[in-house]
Protein backbone atom coordinates (compact mmCIF):
# COMPACT_ATOMS: atom_id res chain seq x y z
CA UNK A 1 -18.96 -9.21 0.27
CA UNK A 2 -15.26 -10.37 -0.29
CA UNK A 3 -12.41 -8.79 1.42
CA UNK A 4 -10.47 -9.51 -1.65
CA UNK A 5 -10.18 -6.74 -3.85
CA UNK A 6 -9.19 -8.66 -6.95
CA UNK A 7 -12.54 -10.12 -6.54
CA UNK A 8 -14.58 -7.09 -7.50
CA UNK A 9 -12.05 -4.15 -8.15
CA UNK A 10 -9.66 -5.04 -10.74
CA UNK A 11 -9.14 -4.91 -13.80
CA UNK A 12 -6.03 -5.48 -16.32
CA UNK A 13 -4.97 -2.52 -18.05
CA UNK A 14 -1.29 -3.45 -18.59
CA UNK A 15 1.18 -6.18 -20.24
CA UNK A 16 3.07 -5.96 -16.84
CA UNK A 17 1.84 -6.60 -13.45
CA UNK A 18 3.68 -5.68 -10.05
CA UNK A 19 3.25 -6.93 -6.84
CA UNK A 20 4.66 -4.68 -3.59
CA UNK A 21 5.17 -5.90 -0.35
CA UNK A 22 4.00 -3.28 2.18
CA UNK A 23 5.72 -3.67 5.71
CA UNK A 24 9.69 -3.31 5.76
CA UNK A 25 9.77 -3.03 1.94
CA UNK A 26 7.50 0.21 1.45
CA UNK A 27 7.43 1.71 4.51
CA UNK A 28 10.05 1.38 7.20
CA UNK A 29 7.22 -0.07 9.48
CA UNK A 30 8.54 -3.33 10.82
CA UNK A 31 10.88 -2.36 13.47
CA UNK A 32 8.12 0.08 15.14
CA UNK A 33 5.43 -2.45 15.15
CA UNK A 34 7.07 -5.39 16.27
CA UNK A 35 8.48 -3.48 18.85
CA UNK A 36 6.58 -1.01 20.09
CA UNK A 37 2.97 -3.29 18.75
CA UNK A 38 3.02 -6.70 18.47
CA UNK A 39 6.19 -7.78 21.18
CA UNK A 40 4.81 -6.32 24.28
CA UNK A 41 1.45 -7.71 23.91
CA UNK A 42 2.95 -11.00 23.49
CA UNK A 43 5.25 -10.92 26.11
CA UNK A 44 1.30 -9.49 28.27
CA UNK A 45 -1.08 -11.96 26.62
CA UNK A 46 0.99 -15.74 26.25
CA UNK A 47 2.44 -14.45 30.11
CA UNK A 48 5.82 -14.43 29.23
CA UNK A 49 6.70 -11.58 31.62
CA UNK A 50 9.28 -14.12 33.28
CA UNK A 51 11.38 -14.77 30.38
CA UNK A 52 10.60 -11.28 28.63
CA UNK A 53 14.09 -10.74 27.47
CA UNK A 54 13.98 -14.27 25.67
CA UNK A 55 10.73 -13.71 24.41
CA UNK A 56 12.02 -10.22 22.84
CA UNK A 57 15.02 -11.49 21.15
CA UNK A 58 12.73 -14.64 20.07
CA UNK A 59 10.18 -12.57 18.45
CA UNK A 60 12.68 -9.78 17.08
CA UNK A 61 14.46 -12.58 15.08
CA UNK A 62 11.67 -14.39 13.63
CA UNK A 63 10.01 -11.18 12.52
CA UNK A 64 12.81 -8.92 11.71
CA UNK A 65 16.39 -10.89 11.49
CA UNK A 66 15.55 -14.24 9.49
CA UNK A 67 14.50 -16.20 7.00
CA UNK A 68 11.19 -15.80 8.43
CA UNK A 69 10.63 -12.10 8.19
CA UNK A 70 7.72 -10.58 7.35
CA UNK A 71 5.36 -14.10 7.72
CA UNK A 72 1.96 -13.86 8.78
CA UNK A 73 1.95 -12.84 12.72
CA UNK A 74 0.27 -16.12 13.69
CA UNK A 75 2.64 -18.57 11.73
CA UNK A 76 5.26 -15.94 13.28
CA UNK A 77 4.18 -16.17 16.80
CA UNK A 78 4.02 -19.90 16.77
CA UNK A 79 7.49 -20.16 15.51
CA UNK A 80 8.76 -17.41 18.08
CA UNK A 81 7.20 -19.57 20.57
CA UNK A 82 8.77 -23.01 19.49
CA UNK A 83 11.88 -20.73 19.15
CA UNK A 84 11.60 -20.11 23.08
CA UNK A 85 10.75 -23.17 24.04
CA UNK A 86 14.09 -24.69 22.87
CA UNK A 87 15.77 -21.98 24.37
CA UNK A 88 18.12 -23.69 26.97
CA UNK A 89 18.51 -20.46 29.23
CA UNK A 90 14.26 -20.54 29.37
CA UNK A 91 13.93 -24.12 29.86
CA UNK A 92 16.17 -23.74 32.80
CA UNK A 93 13.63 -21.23 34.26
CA UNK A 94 10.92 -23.75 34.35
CA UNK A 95 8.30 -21.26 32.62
CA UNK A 96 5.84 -22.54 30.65
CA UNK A 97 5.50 -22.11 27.13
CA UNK A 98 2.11 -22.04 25.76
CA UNK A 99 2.21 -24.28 22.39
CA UNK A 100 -1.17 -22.95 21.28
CA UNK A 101 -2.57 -26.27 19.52
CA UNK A 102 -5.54 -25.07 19.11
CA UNK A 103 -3.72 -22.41 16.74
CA UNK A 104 -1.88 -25.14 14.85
CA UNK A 105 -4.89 -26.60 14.24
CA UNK A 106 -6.11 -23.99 12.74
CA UNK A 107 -3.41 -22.87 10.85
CA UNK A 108 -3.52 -26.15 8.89
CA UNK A 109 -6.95 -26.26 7.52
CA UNK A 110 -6.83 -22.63 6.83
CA UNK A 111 -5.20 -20.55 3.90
CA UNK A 112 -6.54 -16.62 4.99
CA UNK A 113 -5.01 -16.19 8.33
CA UNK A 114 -6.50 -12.95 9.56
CA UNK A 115 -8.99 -12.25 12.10
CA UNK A 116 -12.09 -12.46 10.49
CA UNK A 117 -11.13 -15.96 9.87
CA UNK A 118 -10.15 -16.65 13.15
CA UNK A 119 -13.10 -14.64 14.53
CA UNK A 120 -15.25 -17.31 12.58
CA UNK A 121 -13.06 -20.26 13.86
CA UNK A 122 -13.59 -18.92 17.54
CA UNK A 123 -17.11 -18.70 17.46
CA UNK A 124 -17.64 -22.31 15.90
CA UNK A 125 -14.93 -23.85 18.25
CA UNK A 126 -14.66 -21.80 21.44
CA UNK A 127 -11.01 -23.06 21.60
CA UNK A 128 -9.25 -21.26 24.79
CA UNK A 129 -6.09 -21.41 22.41
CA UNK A 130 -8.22 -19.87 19.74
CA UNK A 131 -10.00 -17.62 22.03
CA UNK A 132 -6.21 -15.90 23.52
CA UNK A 133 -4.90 -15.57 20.22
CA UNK A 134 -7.75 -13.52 18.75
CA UNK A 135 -7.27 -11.07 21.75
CA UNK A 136 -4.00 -10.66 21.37
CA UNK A 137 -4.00 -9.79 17.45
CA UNK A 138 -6.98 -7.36 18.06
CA UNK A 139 -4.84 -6.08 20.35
CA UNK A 140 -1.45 -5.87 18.63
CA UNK A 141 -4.13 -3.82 15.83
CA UNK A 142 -5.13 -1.36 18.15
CA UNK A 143 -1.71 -0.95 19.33
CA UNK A 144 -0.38 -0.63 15.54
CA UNK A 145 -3.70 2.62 15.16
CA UNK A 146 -2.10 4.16 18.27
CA UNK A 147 1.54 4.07 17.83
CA UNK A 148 2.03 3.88 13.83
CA UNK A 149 2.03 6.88 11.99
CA UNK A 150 3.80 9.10 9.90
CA UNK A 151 6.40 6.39 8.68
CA UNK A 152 7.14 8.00 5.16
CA UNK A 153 7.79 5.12 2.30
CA UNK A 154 11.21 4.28 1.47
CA UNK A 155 13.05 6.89 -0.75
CA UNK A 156 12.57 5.86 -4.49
CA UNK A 157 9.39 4.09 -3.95
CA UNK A 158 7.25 6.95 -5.10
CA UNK A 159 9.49 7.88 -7.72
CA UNK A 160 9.51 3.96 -8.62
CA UNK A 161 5.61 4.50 -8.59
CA UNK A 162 5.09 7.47 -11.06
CA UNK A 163 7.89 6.18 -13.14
CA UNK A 164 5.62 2.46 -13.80
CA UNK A 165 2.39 4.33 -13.80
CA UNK A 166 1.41 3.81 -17.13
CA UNK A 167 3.62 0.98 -18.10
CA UNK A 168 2.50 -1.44 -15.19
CA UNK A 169 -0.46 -2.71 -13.19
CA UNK A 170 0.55 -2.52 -9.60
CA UNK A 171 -1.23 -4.28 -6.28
CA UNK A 172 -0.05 -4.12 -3.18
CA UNK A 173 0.58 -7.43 -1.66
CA UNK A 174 0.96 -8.20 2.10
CA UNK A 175 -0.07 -10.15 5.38
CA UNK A 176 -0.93 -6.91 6.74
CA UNK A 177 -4.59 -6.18 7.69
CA UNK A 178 -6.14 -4.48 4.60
CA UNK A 179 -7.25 -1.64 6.96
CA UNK A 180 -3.74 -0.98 8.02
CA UNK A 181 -2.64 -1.16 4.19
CA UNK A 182 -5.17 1.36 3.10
CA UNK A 183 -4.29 3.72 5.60
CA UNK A 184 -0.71 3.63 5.81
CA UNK A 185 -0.96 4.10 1.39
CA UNK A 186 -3.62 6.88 2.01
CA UNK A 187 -2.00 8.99 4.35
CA UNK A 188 0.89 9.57 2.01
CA UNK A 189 -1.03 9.51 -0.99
CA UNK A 190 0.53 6.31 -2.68
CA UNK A 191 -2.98 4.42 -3.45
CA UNK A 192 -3.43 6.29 -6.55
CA UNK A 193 -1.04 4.57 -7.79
CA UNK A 194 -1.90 1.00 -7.26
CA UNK A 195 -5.08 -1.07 -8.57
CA UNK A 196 -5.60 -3.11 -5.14
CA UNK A 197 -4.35 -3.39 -2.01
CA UNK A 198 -4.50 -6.64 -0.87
CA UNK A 199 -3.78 -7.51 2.96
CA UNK A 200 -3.77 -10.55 5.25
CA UNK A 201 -7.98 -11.07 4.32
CA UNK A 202 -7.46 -11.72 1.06
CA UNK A 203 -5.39 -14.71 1.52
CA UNK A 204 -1.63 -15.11 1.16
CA UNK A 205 0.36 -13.81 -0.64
CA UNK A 206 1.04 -16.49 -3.11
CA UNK A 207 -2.85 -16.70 -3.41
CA UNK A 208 -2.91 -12.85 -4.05
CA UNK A 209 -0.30 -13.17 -6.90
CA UNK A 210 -1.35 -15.97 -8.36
CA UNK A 211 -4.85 -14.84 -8.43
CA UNK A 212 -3.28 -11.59 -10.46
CA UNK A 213 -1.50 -13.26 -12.36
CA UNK A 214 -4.28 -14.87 -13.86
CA UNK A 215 -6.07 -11.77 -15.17
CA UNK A 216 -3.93 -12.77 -18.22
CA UNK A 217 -0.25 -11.52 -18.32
CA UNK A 218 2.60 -13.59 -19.73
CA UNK A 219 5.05 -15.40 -18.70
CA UNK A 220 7.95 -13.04 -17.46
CA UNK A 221 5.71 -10.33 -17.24
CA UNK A 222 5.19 -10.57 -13.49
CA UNK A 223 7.15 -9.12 -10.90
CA UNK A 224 7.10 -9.40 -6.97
CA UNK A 225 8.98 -6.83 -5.31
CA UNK A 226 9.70 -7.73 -1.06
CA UNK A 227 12.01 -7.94 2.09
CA UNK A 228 11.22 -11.45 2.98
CA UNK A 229 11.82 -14.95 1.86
CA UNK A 230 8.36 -15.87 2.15
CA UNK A 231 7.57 -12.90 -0.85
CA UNK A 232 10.62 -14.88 -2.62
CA UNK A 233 8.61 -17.76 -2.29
CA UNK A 234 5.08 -16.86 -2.98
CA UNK A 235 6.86 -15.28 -6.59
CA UNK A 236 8.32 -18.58 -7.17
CA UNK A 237 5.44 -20.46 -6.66
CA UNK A 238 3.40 -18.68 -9.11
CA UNK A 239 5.97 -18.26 -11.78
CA UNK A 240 6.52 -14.84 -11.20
CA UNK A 241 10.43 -12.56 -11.21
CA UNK A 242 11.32 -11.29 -7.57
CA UNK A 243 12.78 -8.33 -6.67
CA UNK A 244 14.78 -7.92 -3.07
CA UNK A 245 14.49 -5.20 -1.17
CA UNK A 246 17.15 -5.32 1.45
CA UNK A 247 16.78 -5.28 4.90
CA UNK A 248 19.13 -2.75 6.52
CA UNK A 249 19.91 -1.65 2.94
CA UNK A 250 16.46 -0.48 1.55
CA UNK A 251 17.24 2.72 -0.06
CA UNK A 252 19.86 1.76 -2.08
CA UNK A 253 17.77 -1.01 -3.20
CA UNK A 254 15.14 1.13 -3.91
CA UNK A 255 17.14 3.54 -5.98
CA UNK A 256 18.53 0.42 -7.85
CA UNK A 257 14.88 -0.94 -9.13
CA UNK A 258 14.12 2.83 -10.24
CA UNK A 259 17.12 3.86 -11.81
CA UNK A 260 17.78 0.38 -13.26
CA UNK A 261 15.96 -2.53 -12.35
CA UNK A 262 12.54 -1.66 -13.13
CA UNK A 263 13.89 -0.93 -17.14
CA UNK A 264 15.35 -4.44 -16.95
CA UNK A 265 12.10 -5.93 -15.66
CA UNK A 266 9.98 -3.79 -18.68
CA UNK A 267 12.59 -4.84 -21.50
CA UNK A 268 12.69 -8.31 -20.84
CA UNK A 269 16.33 -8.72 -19.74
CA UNK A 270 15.84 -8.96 -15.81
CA UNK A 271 15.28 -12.92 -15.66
CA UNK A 272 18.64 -15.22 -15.28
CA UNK A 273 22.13 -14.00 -14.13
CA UNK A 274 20.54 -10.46 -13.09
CA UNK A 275 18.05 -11.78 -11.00
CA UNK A 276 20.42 -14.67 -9.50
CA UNK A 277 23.10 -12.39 -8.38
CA UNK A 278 20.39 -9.98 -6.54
CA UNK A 279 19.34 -12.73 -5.00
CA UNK A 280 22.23 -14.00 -3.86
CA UNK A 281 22.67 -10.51 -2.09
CA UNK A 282 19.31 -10.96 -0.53
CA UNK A 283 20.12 -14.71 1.03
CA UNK A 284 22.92 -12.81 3.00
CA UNK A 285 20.84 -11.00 4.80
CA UNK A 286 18.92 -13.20 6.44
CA UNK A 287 20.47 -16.06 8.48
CA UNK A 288 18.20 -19.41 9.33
CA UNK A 289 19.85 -19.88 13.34
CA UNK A 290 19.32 -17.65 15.77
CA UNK A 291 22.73 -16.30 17.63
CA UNK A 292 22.13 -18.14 20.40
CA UNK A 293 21.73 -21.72 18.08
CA UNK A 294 25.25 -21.25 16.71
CA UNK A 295 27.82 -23.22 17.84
CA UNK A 296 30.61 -21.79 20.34
């Protein structure tokens, strides 16, 4: 059976179709479990205990502080790793990097990066590359079942919710593990108010949106609301609006898309200047170079 949701579960009942990034724009999850999750075992599993400081501040500013937030982990850890590899204060160690090829590989001939995927890919393959990384995402997941719970959503975000209820169709969409998704929404009893959740085994996110898009809604009638450039991006693609959600500045930008935002988005004026100048906001936020590739 498909992990996809949209393959079996839904069904258009609305003009208007949402789609909600889960991580760092619904729940104030991404500092916890790149922190306390998905860091240390990456630092433990790719042996990086000799440049673990690096490897932190690598990790922390693909994931958290750039244009790269809130990509799928294994695009994300190969970046972080390139990231520390360049790194003149690590090259001066003499530690190896692992460049995971094997993973590359991979990554280019496949669009649903999740485990089950990988899982497959391992089993046909037995790449050692393949092999490490598959342990150390099963692990980050058990790590995430231990240490993540009781992050509330964002203020606004179940008021945003109710308020679209019966005037929207709403999925969630994310490169989060569906199981994580469905938990995190059940615990604070948020599901009810979506039609899917769709995580990391459903494909990405432009495949997710695109995919719900098609169900039949119009042109402007599509909105992705996210933290990261790559949700930007996957709205683009599909010829869908995008909403920001702020990083460092997510309440406010939740109580902007209830109290106004949302009404824009439902009456037809939030395409053009609107749109533009939130965006604009949004670029600020998140800076391409590291602090340690600037200049000076």
């Amino acid at each position: 059976m498909s992990h996809n949701p949209l393959d079996h579960d839904f069904q258009k009942t609305s003009d208007f179709l949402i789609g909600i990034d889960s991580d760092g724009c619904a729940f104030d999850t991404m500092e916890v479990k790149h922190k306390e999750c998905f860091i240390p075992n990456t630092v433990r599993y790719f042996s990086l205990q000799a440049v673990s400081r690096y490897a932190r501040d690598a990790a922390e500013f693909v994931n958290l502080y750039s244009k790269w937030r809130g990509i799928n982990r294994f695009p994300a850890l190969i970046r972080s790793l390139d990231l520390l590899q360049e790194w003149p204060e690590v090259q001066r160690r003499g530690i190896p990097i692992p460049r995971l090829q094997g993973v590359r590989d991979w990554m280019e001939r496949e669009t649903k990066l999740g485990n089950a995927t990988l899982q497959a890919e391992v089993e046909s393959t037995n790449d050692p590359d393949l092999k490490l990384t598959l342990e150390w995402s099963e692990a980050v997941n058990r790590t995430v079942d231990e240490c993540v719970h009781g992050v509330a959503p964002f203020p606004y975000l179940r008021e945003s919710l109710e308020k679209l209820s019966d005037k929207a169709d709403m999925i969630v969409c994310s490169a989060t593990p569906n199981s994580h998704l469905q938990r995190e929404w059940d615990e604070h009893g948020i599901a009810q108010y979506v039609s899917a959740i769709c995580g990391q085994e459903a494909g990405s996110k432009k495949e997710t949106l695109g995919q719900a898009k098609r169900f039949g809604y119009a042109e402007g009638h599509v909105l992705m609301i996210g933290d990261a450039p790559g949700d930007r991006d996957a709205a683009r693609a599909v010829g869908a609006l995008f909403y920001p959600i702020n990083p460092g500045d997510e309440e406010a930008s939740w109580k902007l898309f209830h109290e106004e935002a949302c009404d824009r988005f439902l009456n037809g004026t939030y395409a053009g200047e609107y749109e533009a100048a939130l965006e604009k906001k949004f670029e600020a936020c998140l800076p391409e170079l590291a602090p340690w590739q600037l200049p000076g």
